[in-house]
N, C-alpha and C. Protein backbone atom coordinates (compact mmCIF):
# COMPACT_ATOMS: atom_id res chain seq x y z
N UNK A 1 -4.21 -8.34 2.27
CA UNK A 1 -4.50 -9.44 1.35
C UNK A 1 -4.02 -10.72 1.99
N UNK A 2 -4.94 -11.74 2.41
CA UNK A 2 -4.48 -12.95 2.32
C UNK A 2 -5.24 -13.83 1.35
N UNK A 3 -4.69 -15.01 0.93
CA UNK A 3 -4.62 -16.24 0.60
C UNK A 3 -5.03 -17.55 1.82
N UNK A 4 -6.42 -18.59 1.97
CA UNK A 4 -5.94 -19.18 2.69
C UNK A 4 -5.88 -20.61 1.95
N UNK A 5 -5.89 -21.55 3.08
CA UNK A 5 -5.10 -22.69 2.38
C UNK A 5 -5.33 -23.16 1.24
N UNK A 6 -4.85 -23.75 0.55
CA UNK A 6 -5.34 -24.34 -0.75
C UNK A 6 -5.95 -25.85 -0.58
N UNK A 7 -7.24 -26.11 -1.60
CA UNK A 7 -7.48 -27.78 -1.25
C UNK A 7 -7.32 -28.37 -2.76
N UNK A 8 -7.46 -29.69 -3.12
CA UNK A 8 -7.74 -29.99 -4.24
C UNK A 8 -9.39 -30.42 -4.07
N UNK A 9 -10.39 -30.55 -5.01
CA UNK A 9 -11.73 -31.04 -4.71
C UNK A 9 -12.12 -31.39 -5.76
N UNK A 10 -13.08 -32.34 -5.64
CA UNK A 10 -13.75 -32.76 -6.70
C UNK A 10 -15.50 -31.97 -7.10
N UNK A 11 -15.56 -31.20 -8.33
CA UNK A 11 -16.57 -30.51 -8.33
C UNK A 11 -17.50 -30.51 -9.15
N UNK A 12 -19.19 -30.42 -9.12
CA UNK A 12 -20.00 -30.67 -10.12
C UNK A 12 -19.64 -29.05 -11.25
N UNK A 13 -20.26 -29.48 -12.25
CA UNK A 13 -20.23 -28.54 -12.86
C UNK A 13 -21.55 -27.23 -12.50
N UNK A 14 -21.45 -26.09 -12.47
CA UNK A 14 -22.80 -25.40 -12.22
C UNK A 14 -23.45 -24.16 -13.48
N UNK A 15 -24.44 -24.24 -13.45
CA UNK A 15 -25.10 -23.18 -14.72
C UNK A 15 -24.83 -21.98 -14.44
N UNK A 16 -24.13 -21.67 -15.62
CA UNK A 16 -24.17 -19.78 -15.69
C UNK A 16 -24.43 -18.94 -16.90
N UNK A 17 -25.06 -18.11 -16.59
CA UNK A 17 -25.22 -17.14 -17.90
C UNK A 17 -23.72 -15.73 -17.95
N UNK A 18 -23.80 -15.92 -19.47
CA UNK A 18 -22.23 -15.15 -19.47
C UNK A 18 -22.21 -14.71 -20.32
N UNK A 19 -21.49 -13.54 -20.78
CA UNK A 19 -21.26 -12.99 -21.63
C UNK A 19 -19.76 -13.43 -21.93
N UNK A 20 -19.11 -13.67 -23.02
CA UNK A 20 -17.98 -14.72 -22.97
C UNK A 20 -16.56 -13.56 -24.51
N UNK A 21 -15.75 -13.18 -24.35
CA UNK A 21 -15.12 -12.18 -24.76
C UNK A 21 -13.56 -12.19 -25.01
N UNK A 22 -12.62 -11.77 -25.80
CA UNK A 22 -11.06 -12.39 -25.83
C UNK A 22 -10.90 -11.13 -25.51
N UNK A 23 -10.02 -11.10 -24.72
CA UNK A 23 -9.31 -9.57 -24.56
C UNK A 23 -7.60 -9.90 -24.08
N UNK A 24 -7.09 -8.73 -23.56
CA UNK A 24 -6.00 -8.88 -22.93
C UNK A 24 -5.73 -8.33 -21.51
N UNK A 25 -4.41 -9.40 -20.94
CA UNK A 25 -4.50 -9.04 -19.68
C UNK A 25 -4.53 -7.43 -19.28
N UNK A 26 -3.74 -6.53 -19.92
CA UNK A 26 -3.83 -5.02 -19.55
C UNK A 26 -5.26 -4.82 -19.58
N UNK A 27 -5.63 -5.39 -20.08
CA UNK A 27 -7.16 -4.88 -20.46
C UNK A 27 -8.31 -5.21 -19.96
N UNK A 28 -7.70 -6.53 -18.89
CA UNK A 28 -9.25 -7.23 -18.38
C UNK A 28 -9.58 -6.93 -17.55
N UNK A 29 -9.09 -5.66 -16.34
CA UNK A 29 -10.05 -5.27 -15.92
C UNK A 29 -11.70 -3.94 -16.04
N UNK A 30 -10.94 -3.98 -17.63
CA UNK A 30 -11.91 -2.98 -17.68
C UNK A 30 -12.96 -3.61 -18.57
N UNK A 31 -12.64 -5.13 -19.37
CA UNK A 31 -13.41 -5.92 -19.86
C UNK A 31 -14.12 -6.34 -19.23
N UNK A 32 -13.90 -6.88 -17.62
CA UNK A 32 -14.42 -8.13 -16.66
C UNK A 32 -15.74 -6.98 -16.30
N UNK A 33 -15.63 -5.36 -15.84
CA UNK A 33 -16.52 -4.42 -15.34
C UNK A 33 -17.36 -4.21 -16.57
N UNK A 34 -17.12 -3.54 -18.22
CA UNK A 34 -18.24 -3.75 -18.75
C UNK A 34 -18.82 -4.97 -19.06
N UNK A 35 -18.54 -5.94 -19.46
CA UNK A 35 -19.42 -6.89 -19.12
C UNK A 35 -20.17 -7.62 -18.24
N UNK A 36 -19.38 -7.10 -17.00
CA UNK A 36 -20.63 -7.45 -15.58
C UNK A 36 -21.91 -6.35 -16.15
N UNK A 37 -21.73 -5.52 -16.06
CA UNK A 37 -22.48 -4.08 -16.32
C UNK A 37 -23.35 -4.78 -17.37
N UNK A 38 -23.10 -5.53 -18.49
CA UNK A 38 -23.95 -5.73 -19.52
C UNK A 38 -24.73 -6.83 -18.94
N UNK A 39 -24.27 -8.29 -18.10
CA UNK A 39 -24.59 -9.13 -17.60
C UNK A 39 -25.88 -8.89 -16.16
N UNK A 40 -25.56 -7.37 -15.66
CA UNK A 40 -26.76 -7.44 -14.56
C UNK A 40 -27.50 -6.44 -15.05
N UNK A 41 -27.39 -5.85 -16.54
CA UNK A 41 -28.80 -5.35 -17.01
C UNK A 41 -29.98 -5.77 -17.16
N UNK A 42 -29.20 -6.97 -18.30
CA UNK A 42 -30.27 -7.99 -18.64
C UNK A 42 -30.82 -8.79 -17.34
N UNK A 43 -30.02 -9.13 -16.11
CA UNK A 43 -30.46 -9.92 -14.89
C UNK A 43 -31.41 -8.84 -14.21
N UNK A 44 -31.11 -7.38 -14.12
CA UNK A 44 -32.48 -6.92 -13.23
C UNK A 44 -33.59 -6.13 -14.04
N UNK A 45 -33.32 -6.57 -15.15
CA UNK A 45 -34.65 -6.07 -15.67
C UNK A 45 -36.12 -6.81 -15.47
N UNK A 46 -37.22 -5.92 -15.37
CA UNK A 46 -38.65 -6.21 -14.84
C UNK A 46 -39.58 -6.39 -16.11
N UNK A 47 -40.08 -6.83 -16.01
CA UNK A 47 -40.29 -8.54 -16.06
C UNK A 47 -39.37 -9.43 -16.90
N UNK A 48 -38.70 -10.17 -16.04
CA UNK A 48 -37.88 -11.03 -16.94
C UNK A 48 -38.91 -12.51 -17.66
N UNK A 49 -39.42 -12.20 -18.55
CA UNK A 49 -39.64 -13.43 -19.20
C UNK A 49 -39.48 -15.01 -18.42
N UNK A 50 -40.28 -15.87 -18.78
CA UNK A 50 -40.28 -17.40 -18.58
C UNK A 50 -39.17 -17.82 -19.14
N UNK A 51 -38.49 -17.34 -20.48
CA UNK A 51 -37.36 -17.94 -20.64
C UNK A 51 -36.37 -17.61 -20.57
N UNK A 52 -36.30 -16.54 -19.36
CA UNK A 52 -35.06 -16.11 -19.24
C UNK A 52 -34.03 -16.45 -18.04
N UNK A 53 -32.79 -16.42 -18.38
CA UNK A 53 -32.46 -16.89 -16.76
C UNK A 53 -32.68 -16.74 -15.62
N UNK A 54 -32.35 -17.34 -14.67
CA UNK A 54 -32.91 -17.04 -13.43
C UNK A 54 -31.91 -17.37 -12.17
N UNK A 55 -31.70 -15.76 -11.78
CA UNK A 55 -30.61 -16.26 -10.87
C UNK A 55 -30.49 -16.94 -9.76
N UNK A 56 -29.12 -18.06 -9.35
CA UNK A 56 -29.19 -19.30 -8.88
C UNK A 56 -28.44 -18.35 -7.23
N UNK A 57 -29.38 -18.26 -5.90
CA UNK A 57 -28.72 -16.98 -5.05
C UNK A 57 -27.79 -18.16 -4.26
N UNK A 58 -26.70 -17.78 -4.24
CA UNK A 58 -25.65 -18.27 -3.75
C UNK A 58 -25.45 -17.80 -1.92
N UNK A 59 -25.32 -18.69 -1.55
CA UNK A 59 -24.49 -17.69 0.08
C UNK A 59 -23.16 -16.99 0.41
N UNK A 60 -22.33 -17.59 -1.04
CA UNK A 60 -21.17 -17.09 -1.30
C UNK A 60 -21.24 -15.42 -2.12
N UNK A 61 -21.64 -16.07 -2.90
CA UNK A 61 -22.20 -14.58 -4.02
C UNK A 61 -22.01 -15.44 -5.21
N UNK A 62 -23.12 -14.39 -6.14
CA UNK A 62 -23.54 -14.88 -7.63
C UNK A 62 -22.12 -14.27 -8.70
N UNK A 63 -21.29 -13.51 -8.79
CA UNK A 63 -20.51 -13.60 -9.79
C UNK A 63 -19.36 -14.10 -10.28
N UNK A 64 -19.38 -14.30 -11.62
CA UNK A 64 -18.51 -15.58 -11.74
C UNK A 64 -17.07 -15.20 -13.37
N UNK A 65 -16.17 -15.47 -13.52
CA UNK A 65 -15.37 -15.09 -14.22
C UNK A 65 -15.15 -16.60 -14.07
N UNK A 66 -15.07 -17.07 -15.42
CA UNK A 66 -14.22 -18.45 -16.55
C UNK A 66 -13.13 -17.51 -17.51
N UNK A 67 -12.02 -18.47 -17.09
CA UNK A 67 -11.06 -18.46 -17.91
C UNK A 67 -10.89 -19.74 -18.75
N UNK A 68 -11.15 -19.17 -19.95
CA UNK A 68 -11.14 -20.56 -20.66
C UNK A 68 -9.53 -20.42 -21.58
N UNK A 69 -8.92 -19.81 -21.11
CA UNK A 69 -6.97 -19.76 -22.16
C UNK A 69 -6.85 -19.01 -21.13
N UNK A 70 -5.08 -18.66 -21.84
CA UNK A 70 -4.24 -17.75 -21.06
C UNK A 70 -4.19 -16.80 -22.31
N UNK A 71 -5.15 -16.10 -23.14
CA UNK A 71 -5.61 -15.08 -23.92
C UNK A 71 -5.70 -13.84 -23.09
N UNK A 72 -6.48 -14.01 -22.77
CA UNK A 72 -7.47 -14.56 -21.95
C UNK A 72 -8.71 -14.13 -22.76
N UNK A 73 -9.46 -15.82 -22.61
CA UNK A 73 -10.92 -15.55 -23.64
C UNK A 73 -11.51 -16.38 -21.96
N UNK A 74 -12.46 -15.28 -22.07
CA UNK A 74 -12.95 -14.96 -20.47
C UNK A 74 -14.57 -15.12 -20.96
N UNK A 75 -15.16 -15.62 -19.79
CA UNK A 75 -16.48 -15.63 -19.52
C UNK A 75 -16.91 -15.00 -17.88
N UNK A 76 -17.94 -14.26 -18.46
CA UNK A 76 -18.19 -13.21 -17.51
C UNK A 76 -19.51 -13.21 -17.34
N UNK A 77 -20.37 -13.91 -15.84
CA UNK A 77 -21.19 -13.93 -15.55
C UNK A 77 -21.92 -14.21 -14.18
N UNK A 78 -22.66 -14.36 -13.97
CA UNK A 78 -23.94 -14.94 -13.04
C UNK A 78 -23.94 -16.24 -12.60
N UNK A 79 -24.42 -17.30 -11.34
CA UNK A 79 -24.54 -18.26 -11.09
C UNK A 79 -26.07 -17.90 -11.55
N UNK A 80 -26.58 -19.14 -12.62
CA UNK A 80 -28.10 -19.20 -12.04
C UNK A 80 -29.01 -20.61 -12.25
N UNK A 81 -30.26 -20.97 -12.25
CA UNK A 81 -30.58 -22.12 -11.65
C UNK A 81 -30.70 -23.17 -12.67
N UNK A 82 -31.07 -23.06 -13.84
CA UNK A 82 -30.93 -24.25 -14.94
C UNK A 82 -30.16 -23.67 -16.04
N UNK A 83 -30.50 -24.48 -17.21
CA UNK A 83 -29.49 -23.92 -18.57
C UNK A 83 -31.10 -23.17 -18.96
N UNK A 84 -30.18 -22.39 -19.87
CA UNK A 84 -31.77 -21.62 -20.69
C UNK A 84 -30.86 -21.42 -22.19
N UNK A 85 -32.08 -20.88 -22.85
CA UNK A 85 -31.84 -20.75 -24.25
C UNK A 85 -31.33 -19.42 -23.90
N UNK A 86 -30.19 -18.78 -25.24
CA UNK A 86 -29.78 -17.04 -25.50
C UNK A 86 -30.58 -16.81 -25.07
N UNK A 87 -30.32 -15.41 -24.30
CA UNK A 87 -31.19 -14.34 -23.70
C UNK A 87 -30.26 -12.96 -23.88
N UNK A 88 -31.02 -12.05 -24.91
CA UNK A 88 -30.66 -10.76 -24.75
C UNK A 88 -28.65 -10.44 -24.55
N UNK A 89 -28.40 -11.64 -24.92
CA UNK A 89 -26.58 -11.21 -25.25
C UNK A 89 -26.49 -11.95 -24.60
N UNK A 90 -26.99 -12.57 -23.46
CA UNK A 90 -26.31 -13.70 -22.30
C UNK A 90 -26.44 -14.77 -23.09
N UNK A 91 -25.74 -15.91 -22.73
CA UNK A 91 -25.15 -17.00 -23.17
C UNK A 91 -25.14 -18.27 -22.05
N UNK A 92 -25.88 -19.56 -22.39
CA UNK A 92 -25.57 -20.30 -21.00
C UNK A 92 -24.36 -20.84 -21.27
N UNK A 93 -23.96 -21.10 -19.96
CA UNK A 93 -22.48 -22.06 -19.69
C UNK A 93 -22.41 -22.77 -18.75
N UNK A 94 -21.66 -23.23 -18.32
CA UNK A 94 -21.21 -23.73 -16.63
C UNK A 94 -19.93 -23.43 -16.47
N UNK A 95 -19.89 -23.14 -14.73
CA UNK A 95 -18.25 -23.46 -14.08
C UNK A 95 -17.82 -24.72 -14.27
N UNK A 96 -16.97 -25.09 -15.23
CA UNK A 96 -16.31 -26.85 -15.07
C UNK A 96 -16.18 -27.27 -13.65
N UNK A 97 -16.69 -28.86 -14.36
CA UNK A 97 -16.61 -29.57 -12.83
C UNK A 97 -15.37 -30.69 -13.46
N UNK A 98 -14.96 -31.11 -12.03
CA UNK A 98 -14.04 -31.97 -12.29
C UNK A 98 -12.87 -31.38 -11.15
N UNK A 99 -11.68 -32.01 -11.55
CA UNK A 99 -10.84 -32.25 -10.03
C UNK A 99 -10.43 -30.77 -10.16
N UNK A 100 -10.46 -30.19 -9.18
CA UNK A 100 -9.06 -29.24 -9.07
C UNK A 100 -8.59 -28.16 -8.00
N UNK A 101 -8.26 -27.33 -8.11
CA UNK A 101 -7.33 -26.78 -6.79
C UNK A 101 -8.08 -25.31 -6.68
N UNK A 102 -8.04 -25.39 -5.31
CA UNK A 102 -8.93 -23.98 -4.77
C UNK A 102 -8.79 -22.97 -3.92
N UNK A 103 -9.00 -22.27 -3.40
CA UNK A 103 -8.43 -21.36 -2.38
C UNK A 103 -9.47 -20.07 -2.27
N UNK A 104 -9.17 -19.55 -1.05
CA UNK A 104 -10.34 -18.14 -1.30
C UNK A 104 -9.25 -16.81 -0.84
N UNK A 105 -9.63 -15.83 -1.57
CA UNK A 105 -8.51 -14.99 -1.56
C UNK A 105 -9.21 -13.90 -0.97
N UNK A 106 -8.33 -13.04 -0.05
CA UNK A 106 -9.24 -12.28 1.17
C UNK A 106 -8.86 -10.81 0.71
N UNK A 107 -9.45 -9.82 0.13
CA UNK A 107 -8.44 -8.78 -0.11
C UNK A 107 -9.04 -8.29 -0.90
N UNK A 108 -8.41 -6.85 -1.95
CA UNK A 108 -8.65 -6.51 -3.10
C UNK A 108 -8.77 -7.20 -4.28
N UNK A 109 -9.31 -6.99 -5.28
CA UNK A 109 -8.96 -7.46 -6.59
C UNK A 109 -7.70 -7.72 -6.95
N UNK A 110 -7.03 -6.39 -6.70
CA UNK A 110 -5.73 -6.01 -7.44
C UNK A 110 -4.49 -7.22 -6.38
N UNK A 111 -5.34 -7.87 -5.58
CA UNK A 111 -4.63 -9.15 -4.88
C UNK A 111 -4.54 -10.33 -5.55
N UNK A 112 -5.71 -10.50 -6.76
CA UNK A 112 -5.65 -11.87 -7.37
C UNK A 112 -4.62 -12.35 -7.73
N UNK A 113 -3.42 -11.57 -8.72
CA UNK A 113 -2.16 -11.77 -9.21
C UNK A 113 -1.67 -12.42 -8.62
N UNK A 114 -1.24 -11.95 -7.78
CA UNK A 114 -0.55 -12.83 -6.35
C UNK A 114 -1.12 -14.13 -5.79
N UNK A 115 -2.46 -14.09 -5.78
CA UNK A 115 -3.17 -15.31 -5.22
C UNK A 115 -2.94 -16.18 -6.47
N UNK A 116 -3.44 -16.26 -7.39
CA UNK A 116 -2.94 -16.92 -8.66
C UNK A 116 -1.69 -17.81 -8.51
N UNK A 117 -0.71 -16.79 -8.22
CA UNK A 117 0.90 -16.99 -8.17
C UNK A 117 1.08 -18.11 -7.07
N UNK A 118 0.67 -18.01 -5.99
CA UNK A 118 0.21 -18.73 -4.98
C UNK A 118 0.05 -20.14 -5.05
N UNK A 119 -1.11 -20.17 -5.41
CA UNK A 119 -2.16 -21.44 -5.90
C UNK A 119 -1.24 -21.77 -6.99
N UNK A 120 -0.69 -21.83 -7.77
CA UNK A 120 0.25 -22.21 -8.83
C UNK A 120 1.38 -22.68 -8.26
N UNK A 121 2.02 -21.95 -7.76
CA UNK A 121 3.39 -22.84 -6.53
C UNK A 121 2.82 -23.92 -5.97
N UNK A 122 1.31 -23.28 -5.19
CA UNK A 122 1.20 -24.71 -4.25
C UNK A 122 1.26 -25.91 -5.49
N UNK A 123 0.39 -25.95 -6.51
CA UNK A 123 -0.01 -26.54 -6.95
C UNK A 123 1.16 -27.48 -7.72
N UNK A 124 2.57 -27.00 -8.13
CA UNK A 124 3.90 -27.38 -8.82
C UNK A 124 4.16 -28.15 -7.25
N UNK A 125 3.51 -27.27 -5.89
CA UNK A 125 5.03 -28.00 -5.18
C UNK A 125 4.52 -29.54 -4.20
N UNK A 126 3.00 -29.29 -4.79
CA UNK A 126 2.27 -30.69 -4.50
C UNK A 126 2.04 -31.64 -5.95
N UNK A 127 2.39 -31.83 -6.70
CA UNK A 127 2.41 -32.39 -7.79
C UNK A 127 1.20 -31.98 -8.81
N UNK A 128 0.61 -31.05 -8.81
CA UNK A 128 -0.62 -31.25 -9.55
C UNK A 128 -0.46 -29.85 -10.68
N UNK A 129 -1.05 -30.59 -11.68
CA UNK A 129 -0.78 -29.60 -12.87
C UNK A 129 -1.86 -28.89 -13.87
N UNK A 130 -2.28 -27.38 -13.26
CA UNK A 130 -3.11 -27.49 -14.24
C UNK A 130 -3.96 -27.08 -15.24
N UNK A 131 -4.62 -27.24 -15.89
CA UNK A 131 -5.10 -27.59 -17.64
C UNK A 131 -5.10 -26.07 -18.51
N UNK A 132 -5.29 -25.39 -17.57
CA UNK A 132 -5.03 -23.61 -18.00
C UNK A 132 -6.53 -22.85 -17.89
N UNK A 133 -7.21 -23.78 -17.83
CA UNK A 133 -8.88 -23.40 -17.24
C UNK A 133 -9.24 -22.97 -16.30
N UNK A 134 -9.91 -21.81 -15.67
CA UNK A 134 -10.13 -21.76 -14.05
C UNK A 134 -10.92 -20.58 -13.85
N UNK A 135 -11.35 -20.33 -12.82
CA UNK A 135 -12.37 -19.86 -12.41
C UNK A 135 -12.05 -18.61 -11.18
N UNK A 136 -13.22 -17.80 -10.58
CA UNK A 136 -12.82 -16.90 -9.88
C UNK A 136 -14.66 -16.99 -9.71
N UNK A 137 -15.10 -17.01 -7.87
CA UNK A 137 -16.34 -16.94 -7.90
C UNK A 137 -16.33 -15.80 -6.68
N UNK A 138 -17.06 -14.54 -6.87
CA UNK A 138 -16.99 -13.49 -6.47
C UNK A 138 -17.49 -13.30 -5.32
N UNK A 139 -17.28 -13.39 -3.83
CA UNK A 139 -18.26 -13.46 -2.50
C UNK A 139 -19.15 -11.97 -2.58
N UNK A 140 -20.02 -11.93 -1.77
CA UNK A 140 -20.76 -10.49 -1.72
C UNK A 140 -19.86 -9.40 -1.53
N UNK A 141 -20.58 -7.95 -2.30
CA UNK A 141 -19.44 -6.58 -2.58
C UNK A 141 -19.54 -6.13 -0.97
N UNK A 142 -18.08 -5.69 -0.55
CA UNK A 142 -18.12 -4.88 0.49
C UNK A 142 -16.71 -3.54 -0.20
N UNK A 143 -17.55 -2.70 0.74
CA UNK A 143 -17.13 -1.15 0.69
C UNK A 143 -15.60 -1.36 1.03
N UNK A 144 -15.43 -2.27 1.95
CA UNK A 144 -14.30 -2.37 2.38
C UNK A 144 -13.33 -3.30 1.57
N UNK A 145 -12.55 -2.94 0.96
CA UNK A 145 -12.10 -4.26 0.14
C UNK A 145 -11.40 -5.18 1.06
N UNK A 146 -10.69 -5.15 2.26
CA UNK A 146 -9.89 -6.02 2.90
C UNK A 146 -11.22 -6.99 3.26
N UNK A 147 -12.26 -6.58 3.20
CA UNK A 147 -13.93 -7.40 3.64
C UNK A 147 -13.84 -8.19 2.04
N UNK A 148 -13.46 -8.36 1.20
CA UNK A 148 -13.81 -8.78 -0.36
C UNK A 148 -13.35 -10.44 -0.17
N UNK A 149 -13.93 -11.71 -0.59
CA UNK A 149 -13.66 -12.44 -0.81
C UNK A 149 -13.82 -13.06 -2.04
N UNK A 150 -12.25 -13.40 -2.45
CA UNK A 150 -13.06 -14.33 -3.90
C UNK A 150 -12.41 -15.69 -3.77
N UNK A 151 -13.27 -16.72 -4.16
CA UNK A 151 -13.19 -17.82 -4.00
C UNK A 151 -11.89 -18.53 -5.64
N UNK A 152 -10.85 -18.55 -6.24
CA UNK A 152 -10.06 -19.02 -7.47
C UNK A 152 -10.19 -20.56 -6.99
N UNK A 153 -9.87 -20.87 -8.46
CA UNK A 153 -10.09 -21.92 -8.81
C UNK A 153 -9.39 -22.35 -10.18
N UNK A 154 -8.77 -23.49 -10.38
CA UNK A 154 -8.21 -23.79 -11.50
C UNK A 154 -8.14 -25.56 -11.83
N UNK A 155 -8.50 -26.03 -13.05
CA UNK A 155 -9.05 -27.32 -13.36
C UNK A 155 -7.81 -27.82 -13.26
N UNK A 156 -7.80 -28.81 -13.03
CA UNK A 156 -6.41 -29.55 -13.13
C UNK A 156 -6.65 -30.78 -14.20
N UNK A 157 -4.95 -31.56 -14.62
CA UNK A 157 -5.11 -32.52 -15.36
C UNK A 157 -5.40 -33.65 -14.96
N UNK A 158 -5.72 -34.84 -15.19
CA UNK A 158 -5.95 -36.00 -14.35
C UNK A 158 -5.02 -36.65 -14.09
């Protein structure tokens, strides 16, 4: 597992469809998996309708986890290309844009904790504080987890 550097950045906001849920931390990883599961039913089903979302293909990878509290009331979804109306349980949203602190974490899942922990020090020991909002954008699945990248992210205050 590594962590690499942290930046602060300034970011647009981007469209996602999500399925959006309160649970608890013991519990979110088995929340974050059925609701992906519910989120790429509705995405690979044939024929998806004109008004249905449409996924936005990333070079990083399309999946996306919002933390909107420290509940954690979580949004669990897809990058995709405009807003759309409800679709079949999905929900549009966006990743917040606006200032804040980033990092990509190289490793397992079960590494985020730590990366979190990380990005939070840096973030106390460079002055920046922040808002309790944040994000996690999922790079493409490899077999190998030390191959796994996820990109965290957390909004800061102004």
């Amino acid at each position: 597992m590594s962590t690499g550097a942290f930046e602060v950045a300034e970011v647009a906001p981007r469209p996602i469809a999500v399925v959006r849920a309160e649970t608890t931390w013991p519990e979110l990883s088995a929340t974050i998996q059925r609701l992906m599961d519910t989120v790429w039913t509705v995405m690979r089903a044939e024929p998806l309708p004109p008004h249905a979302p449409r996924l936005a293909h990333d070079t990083f990878g399309e999946n996306v986890i919002v933390y909107l509290d420290r509940q954690p009331t979580v949004e669990v979804g897809v990058l995709v290309e405009d807003g759309f109306a409800p679709y079949e349980g999905l929900e549009p949203s966006k990743l917040p844009g606006g200032r804040v602190a980033r990092g990509i974490h190289r490793g397992g899942y079960d590494g985020l904790g730590g990366a979190y922990d990380a990005l939070h020090k840096w973030c106390a020991d460079n002055g920046h504080v922040p808002t309790g909002v944040g994000w996690e954008h999922y790079g493409h699945w490899h077999d190998d987890p030390e191959q796994l990248q996820t990109m965290i992210a957390v909004v800061l205050q102004p």
